[in-house]
N, C-alpha and C. Protein backbone atom coordinates (compact mmCIF):
# COMPACT_ATOMS: atom_id res chain seq x y z
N UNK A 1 138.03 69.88 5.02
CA UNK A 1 136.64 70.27 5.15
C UNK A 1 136.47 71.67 4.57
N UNK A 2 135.58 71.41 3.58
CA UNK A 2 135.21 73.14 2.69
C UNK A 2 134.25 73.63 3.29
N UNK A 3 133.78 75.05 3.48
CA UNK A 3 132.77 75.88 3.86
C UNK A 3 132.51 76.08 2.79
N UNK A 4 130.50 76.64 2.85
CA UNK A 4 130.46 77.21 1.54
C UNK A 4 130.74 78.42 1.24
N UNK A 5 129.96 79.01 0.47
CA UNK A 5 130.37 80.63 0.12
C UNK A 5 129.86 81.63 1.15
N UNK A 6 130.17 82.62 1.63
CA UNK A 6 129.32 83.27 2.55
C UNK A 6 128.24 84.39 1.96
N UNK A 7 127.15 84.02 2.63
CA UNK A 7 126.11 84.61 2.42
C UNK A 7 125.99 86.40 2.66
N UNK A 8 125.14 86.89 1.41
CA UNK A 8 125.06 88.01 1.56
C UNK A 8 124.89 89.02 2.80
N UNK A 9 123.81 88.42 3.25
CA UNK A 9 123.28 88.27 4.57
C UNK A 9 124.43 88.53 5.76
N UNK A 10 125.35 87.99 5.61
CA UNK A 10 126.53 87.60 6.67
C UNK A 10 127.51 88.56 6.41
N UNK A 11 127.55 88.72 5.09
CA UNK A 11 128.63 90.31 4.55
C UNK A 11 128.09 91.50 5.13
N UNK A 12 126.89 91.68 4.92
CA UNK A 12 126.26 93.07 5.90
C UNK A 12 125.97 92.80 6.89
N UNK A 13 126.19 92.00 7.75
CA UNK A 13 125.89 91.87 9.52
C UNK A 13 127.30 92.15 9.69
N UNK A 14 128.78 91.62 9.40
CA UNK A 14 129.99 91.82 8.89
C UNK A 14 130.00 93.36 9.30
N UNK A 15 129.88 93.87 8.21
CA UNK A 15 130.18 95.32 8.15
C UNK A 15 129.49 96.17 8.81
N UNK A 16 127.99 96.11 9.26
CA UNK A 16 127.83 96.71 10.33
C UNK A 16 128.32 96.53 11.62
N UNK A 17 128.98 95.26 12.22
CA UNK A 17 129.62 94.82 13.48
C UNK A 17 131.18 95.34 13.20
N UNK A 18 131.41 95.98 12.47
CA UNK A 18 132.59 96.63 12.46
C UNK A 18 132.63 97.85 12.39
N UNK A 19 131.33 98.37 11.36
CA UNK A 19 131.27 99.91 12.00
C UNK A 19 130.77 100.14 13.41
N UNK A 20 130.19 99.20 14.24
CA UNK A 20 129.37 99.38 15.60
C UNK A 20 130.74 99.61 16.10
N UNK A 21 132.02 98.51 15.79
CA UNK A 21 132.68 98.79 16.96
C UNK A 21 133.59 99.75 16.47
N UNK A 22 133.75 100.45 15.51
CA UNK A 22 134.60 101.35 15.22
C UNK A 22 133.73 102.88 16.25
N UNK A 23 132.93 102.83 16.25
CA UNK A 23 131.64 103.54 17.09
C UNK A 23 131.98 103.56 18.78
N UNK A 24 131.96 102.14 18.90
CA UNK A 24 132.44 101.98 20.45
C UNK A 24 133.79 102.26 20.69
N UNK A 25 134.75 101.90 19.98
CA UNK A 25 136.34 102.02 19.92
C UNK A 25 136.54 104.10 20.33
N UNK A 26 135.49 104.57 19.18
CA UNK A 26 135.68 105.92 19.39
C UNK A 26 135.14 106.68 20.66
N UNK A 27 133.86 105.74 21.23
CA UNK A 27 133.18 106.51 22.19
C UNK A 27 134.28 106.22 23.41
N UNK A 28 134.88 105.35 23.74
CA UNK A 28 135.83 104.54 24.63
C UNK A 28 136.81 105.77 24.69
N UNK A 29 137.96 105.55 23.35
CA UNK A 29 138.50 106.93 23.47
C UNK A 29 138.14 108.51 23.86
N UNK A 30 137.16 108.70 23.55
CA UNK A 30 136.43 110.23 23.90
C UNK A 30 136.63 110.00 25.51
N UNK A 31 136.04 109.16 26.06
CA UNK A 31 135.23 108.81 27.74
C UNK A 31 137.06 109.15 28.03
N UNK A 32 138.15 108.15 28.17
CA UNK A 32 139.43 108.00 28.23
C UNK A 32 139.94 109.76 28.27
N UNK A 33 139.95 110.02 26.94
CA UNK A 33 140.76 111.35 26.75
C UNK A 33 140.02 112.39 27.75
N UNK A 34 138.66 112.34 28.31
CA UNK A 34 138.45 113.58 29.05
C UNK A 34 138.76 112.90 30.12
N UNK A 35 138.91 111.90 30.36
CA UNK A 35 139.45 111.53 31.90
C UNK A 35 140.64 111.87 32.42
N UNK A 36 141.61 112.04 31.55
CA UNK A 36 143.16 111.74 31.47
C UNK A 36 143.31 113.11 31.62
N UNK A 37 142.14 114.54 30.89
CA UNK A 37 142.63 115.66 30.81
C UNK A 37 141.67 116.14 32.54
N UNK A 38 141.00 115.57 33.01
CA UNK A 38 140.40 115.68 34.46
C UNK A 38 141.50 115.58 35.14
N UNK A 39 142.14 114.23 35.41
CA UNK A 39 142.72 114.14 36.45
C UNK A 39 144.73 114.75 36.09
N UNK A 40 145.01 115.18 34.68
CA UNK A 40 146.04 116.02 34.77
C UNK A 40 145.87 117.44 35.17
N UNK A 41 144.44 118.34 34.92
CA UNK A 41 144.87 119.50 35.22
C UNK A 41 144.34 119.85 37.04
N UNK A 42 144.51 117.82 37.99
CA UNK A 42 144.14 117.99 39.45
C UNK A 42 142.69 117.68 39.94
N UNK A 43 142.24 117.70 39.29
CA UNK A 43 140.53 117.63 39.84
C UNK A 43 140.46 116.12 39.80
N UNK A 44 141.56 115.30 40.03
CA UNK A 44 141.27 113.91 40.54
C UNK A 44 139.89 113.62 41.66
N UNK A 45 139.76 114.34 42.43
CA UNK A 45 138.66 113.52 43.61
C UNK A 45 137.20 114.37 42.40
N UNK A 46 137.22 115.46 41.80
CA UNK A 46 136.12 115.44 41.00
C UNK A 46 136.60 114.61 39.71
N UNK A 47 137.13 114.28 38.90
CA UNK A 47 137.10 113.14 38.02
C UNK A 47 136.33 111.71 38.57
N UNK A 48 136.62 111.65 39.83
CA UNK A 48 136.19 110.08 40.50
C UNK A 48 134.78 110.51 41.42
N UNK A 49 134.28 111.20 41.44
CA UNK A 49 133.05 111.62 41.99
C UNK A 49 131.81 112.00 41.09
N UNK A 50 132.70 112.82 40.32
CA UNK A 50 131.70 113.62 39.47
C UNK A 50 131.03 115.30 39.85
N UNK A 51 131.66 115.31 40.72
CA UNK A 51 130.89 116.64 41.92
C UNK A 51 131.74 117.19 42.00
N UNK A 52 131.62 118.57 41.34
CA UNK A 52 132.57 119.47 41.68
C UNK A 52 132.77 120.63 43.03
N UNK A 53 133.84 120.55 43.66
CA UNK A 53 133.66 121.22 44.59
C UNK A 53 133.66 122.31 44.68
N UNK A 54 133.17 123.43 45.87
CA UNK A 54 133.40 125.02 45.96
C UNK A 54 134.96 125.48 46.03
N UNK A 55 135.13 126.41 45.39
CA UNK A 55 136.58 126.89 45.81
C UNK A 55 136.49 128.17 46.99
């Protein structure tokens, strides 16, 4: 069973659904890397709250 040729149309929906997720892939990492640097330098219960406390 042959497909036909793919439509222009389908090449640029294509390539924008790959830059979207190259977009999300990066925002994912960003969110990740400040999490990882929250809860190494201790501020675990503010990493998971969001509220920073008084010292």
């Amino acid at each position: 069973m042959s497909f036909g040729r793919e439509h222009d149309l389908h090449k640029r929906r294509k390539g924008r659904n790959v830059g979207l997720g190259l977009v999300l892939i990066g925002f994912v990492a960003v969110i990740f890397g400040l999490t990882v640097v929250k809860v190494t330098e201790g501020e675990f219960a503010e990493a998971l709250s969001g509220v920073a406390r008084g010292e």
